[in-house]
C-alpha atoms as a PDB file:
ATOM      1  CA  UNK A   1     107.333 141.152  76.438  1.00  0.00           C
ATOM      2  CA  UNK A   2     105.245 142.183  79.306  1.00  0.00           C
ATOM      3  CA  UNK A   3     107.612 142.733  82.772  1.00  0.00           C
ATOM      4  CA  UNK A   4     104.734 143.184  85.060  1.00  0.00           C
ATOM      5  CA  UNK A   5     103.636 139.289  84.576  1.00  0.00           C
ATOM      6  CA  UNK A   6     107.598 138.503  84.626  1.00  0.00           C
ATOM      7  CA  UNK A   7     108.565 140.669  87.787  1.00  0.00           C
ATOM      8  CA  UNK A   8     104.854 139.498  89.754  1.00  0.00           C
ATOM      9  CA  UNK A   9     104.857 136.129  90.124  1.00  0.00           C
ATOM     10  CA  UNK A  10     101.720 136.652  92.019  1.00  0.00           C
ATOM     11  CA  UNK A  11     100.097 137.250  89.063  1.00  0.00           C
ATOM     12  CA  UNK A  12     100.623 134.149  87.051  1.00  0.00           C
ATOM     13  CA  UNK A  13     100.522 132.070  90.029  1.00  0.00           C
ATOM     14  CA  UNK A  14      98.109 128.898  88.980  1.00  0.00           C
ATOM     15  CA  UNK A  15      95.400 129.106  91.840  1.00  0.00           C
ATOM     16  CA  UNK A  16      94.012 125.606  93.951  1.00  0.00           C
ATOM     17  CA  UNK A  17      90.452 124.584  92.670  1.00  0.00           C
ATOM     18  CA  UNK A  18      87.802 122.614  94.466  1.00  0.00           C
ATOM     19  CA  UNK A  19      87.795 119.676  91.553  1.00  0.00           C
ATOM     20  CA  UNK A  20      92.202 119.451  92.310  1.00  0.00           C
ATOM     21  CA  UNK A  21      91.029 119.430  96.340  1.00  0.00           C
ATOM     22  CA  UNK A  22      88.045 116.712  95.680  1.00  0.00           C
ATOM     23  CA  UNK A  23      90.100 114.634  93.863  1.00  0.00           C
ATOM     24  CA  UNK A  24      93.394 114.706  95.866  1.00  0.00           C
ATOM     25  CA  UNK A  25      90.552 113.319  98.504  1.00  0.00           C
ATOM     26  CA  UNK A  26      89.405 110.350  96.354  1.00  0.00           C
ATOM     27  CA  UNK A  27      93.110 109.593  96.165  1.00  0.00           C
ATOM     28  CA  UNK A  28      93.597 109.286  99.640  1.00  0.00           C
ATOM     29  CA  UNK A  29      90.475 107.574 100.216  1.00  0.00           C
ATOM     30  CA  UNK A  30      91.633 105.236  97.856  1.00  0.00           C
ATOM     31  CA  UNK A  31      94.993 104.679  99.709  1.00  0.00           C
ATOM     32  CA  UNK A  32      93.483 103.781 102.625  1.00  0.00           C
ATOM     33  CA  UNK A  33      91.621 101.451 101.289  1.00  0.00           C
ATOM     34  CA  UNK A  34      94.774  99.913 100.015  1.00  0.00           C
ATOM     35  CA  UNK A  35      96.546  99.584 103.269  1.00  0.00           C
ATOM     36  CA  UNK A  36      93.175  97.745 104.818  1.00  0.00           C
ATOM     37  CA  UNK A  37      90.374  99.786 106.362  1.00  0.00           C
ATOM     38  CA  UNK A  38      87.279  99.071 105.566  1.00  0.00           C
ATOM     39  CA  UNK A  39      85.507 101.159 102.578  1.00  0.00           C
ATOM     40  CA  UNK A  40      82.733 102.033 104.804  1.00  0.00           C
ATOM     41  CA  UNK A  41      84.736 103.038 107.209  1.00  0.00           C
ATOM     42  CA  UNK A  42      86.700 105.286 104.840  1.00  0.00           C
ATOM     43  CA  UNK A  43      83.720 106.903 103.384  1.00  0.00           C
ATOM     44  CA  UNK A  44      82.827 108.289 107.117  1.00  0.00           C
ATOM     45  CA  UNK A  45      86.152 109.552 107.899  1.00  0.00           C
ATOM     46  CA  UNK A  46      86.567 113.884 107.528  1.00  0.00           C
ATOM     47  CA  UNK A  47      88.953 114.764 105.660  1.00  0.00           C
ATOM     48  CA  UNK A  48      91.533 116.116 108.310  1.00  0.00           C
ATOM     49  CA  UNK A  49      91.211 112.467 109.686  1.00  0.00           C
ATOM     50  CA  UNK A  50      92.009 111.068 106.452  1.00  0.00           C
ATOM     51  CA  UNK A  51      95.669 112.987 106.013  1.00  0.00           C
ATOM     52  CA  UNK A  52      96.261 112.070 109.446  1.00  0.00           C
ATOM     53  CA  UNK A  53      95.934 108.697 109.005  1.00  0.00           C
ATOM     54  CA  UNK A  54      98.049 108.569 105.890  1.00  0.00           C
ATOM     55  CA  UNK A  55     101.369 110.277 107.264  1.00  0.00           C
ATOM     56  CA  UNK A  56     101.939 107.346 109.163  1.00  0.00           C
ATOM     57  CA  UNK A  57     101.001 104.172 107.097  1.00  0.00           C
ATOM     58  CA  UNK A  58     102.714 101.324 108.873  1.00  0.00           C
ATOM     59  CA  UNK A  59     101.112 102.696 112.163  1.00  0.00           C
ATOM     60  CA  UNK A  60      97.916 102.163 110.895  1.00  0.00           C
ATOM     61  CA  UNK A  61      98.468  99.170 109.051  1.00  0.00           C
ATOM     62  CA  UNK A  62     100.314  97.577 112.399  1.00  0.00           C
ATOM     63  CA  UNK A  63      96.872  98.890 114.611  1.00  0.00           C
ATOM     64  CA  UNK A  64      94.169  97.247 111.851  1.00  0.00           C
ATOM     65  CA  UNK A  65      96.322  93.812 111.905  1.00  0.00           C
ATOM     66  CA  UNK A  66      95.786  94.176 115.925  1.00  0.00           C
ATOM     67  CA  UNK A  67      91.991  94.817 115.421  1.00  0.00           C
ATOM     68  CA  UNK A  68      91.600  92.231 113.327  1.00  0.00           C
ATOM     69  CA  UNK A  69      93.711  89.991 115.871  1.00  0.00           C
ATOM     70  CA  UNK A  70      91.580  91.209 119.025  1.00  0.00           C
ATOM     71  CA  UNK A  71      88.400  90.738 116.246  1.00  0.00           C
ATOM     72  CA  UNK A  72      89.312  86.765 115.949  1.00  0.00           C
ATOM     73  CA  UNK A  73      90.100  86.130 119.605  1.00  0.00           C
ATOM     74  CA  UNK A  74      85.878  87.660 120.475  1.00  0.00           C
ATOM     75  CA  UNK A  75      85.091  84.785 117.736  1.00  0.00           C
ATOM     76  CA  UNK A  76      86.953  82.310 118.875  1.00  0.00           C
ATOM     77  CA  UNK A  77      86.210  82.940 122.595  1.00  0.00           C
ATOM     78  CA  UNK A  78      81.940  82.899 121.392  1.00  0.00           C
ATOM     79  CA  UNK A  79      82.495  79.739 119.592  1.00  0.00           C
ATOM     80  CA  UNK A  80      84.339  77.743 122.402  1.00  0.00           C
ATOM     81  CA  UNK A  81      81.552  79.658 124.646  1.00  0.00           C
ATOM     82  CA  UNK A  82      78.775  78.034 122.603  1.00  0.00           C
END
């Protein structure tokens, strides 16, 4: 049995890899489409924005119902308007 693997843990560490990092990404783009924001939207967000806006779910969910709210009272404003 070979001690330097067993007493360096450095050594038999598994290391991060760019298809693990673009595909924990996809994940979380996925979850945000989940909880309501628009794919386009999504697919123009950076990905520092992205984990930001998934550590607090119900926040975001709580501001897109209040877009969508403010959206419908513009539409409803135009159409009494017109």
């Amino acid at each position: 049995m070979a001690t330097s693997t067993f007493r360096n843990k450095n050594c038999v560490r598994p290391r991060k890899t760019g298809a693990a990092k673009r595909r924990r990404c996809l994940v979380q783009r996925r979850r945000l489409v989940a909880l309501g924001m628009a794919e386009e939207e999504v697919a123009k967000l950076p990905v520092d924005e992205l984990r930001k806006k998934l550590k607090e779910p119900k926040k975001l969910v709580r501001s897109l119902e209040r877009a969508k709210a403010k959206k419908a009272e513009k539409a409803a404003a135009a159409a009494a308007q017109a």
